[in-house]
N, C-alpha and C. Protein backbone atom coordinates (compact mmCIF):
# COMPACT_ATOMS: atom_id res chain seq x y z
N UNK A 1 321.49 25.86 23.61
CA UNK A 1 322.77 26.41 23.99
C UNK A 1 322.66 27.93 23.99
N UNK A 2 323.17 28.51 24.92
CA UNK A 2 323.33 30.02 25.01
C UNK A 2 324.41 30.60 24.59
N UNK A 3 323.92 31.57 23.64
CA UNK A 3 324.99 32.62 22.59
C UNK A 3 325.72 33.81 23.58
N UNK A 4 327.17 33.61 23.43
CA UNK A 4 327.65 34.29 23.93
C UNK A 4 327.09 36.24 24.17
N UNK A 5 327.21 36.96 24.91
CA UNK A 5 326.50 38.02 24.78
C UNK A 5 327.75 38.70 25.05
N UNK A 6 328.27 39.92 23.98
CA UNK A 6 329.09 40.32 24.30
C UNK A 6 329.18 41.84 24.18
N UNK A 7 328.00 42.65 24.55
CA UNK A 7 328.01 43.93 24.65
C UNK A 7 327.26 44.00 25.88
N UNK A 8 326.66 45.15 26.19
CA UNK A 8 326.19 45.66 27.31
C UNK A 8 324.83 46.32 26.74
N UNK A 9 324.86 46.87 25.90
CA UNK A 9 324.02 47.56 24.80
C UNK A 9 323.11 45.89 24.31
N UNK A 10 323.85 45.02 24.16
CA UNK A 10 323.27 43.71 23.90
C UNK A 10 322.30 42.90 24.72
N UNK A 11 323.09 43.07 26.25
CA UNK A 11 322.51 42.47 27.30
C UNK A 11 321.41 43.28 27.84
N UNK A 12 321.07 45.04 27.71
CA UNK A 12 320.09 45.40 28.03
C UNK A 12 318.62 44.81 27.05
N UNK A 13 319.15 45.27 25.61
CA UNK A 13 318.19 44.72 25.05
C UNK A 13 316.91 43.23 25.11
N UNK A 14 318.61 42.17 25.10
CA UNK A 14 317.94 40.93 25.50
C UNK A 14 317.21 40.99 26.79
N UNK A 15 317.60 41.78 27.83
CA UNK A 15 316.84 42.39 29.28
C UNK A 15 315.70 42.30 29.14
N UNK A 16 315.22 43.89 27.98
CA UNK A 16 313.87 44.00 27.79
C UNK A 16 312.86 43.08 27.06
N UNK A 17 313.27 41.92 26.67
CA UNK A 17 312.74 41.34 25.45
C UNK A 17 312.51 40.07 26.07
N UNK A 18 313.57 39.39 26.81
CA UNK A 18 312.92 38.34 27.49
C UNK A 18 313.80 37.94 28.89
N UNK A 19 313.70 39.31 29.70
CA UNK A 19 314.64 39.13 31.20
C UNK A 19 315.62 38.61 31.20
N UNK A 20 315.91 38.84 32.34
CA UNK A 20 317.80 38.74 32.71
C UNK A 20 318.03 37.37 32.89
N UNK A 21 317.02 36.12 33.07
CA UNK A 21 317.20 34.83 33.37
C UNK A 21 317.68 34.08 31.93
N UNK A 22 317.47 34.78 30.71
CA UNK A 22 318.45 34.32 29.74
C UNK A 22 319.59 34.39 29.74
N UNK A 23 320.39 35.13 30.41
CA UNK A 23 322.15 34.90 31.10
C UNK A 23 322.93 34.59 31.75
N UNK A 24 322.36 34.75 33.19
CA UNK A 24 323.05 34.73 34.35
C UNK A 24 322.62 33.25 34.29
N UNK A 25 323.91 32.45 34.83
CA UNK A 25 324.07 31.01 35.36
C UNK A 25 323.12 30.51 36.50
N UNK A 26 322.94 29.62 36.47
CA UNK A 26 322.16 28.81 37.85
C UNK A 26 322.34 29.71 39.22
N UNK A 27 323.91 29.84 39.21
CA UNK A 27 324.37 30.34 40.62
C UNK A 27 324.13 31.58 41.17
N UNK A 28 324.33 32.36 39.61
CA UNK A 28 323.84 33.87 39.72
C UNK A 28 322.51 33.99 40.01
N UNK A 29 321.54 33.06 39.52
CA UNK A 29 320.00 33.10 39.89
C UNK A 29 319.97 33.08 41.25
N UNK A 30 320.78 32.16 41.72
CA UNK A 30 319.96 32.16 43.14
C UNK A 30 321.01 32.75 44.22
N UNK A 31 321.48 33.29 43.83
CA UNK A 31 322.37 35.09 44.11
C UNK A 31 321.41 35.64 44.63
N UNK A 32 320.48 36.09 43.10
CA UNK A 32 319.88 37.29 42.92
C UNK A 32 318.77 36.74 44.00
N UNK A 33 318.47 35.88 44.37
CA UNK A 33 317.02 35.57 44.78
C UNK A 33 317.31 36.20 46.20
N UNK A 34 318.39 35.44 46.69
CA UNK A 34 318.91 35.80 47.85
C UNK A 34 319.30 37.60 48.26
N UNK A 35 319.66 37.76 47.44
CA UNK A 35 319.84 39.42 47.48
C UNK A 35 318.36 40.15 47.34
N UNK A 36 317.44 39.61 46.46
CA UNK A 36 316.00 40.10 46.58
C UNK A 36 315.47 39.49 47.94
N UNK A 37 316.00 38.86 48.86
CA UNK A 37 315.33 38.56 50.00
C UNK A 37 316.02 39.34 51.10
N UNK A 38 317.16 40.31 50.57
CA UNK A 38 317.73 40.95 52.05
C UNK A 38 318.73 40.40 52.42
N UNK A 39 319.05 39.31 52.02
CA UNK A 39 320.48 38.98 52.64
C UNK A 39 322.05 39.51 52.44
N UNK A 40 322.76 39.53 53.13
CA UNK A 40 323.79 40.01 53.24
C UNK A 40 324.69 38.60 52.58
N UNK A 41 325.86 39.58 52.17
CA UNK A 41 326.90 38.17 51.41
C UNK A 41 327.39 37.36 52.19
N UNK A 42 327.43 37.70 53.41
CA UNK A 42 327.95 36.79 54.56
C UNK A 42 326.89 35.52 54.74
N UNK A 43 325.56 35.98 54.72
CA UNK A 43 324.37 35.12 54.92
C UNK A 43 324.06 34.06 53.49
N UNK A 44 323.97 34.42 52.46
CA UNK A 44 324.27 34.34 50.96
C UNK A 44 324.91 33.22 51.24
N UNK A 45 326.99 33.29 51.59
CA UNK A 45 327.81 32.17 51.31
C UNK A 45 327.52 31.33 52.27
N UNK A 46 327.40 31.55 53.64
CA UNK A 46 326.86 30.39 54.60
C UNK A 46 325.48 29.57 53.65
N UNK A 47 324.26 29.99 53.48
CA UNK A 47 323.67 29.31 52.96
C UNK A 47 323.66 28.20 52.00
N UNK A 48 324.91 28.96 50.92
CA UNK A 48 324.62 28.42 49.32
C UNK A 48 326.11 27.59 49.64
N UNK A 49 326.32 27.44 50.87
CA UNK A 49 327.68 26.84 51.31
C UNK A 49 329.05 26.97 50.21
N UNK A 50 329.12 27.99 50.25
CA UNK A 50 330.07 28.86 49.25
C UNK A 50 331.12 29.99 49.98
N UNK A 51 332.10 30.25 49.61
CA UNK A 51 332.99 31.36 49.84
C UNK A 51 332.56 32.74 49.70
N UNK A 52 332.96 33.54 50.42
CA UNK A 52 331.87 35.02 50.74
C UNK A 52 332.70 35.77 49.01
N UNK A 53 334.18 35.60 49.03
CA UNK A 53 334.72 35.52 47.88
C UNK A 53 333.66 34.94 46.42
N UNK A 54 333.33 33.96 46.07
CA UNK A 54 332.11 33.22 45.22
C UNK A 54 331.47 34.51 45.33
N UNK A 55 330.30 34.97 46.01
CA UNK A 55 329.20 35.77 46.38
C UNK A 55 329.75 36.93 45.96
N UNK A 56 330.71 37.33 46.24
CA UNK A 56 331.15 39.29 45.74
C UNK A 56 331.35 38.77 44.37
N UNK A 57 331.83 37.85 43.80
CA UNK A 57 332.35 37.74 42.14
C UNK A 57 330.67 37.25 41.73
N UNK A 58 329.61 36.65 41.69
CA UNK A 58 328.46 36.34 41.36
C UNK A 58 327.56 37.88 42.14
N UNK A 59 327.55 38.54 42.50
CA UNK A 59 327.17 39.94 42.77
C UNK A 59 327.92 40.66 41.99
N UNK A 60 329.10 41.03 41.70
CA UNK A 60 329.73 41.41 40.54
C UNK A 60 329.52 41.55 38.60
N UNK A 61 329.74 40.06 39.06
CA UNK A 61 328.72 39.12 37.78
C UNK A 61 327.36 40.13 37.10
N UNK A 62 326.56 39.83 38.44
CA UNK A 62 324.98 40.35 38.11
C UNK A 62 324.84 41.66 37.62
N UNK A 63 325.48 41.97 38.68
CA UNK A 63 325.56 43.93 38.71
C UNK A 63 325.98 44.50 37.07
N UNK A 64 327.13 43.35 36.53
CA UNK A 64 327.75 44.28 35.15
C UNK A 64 327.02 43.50 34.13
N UNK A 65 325.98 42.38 34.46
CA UNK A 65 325.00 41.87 33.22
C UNK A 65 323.66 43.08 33.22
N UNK A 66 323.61 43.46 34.16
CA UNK A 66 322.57 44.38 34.80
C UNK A 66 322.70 45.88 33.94
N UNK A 67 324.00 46.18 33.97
CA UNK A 67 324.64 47.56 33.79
C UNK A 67 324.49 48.44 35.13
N UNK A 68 324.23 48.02 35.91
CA UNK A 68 324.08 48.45 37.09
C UNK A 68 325.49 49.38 37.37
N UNK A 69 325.09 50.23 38.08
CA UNK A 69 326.57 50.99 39.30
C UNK A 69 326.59 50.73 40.34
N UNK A 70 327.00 51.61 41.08
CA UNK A 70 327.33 51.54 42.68
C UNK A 70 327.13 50.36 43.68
N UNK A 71 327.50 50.98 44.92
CA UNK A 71 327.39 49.84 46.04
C UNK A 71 326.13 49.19 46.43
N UNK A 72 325.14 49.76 45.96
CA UNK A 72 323.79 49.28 46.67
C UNK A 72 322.69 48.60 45.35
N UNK A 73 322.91 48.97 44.10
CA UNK A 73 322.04 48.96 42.75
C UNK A 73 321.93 47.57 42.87
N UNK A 74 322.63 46.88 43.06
CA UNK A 74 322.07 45.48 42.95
C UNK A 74 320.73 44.85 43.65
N UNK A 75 321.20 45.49 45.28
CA UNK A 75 320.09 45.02 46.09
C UNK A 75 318.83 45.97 46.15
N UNK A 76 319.26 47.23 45.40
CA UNK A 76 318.01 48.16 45.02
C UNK A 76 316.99 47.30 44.33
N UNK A 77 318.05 47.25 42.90
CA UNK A 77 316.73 46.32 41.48
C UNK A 77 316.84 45.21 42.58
N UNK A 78 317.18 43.90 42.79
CA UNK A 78 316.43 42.71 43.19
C UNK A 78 315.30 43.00 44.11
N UNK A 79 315.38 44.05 45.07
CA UNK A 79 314.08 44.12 45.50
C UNK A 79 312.72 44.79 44.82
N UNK A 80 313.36 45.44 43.51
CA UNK A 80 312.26 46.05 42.86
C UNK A 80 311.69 44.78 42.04
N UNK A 81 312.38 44.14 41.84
CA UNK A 81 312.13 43.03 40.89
C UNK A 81 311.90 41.62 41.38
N UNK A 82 311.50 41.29 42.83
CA UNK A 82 311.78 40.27 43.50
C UNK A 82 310.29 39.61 43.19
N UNK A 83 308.96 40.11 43.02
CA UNK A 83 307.84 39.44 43.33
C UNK A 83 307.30 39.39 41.71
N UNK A 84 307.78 38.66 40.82
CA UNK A 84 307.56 38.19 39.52
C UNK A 84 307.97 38.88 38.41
N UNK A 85 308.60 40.14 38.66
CA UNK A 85 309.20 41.24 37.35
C UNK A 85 310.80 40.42 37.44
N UNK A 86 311.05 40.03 38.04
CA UNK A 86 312.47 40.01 38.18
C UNK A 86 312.74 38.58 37.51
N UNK A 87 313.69 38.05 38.53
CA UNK A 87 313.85 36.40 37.96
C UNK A 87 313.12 35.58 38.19
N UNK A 88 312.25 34.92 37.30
CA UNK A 88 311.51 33.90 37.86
C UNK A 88 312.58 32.68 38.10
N UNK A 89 312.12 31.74 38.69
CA UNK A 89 312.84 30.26 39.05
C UNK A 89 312.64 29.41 38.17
């Protein structure tokens, strides 16, 4: 069972110690995969046959487990992190 994480200061740590795939949900994983492949949220909810709505709140999601900012940081790190630093499956 997974322990609630309730700082930010918390969630970087656990970050460095054993990646971000200890938090984020199933759905958020394969968010992120999708966002490390370039896709746009429009492309994202067609795929994962989901609401483009779903996709901005699970990009949302990621971004503030992340500590991430701005409009683009998400799809910055997933592509820095896409070929085995990032989330594995």
């Amino acid at each position: 069972m997974r322990a609630k994480i309730t700082s930010t200061a918390h969630r970087v740590a656990l970050t460095q110690r054993f990646g971000p795939q200890t938090w984020l949900t199933p759905g958020e994983r394969k968010v992120f995969d999708l966002v490390a492949k370039g896709l746009t949220t429009k492309q994202i909810a067609d795929q994962l046959n989901l609401s483009e709505n779903t996709i901005i709140r699970h990009r949302a999601n990621i971004t503030q487990k992340l500590g991430l900012s701005g409009p683009n940081a998400l799809a910055m790190y997933a592509a820095r992190h896409r070929n085995g630093k990032g989330l594995p499956s």
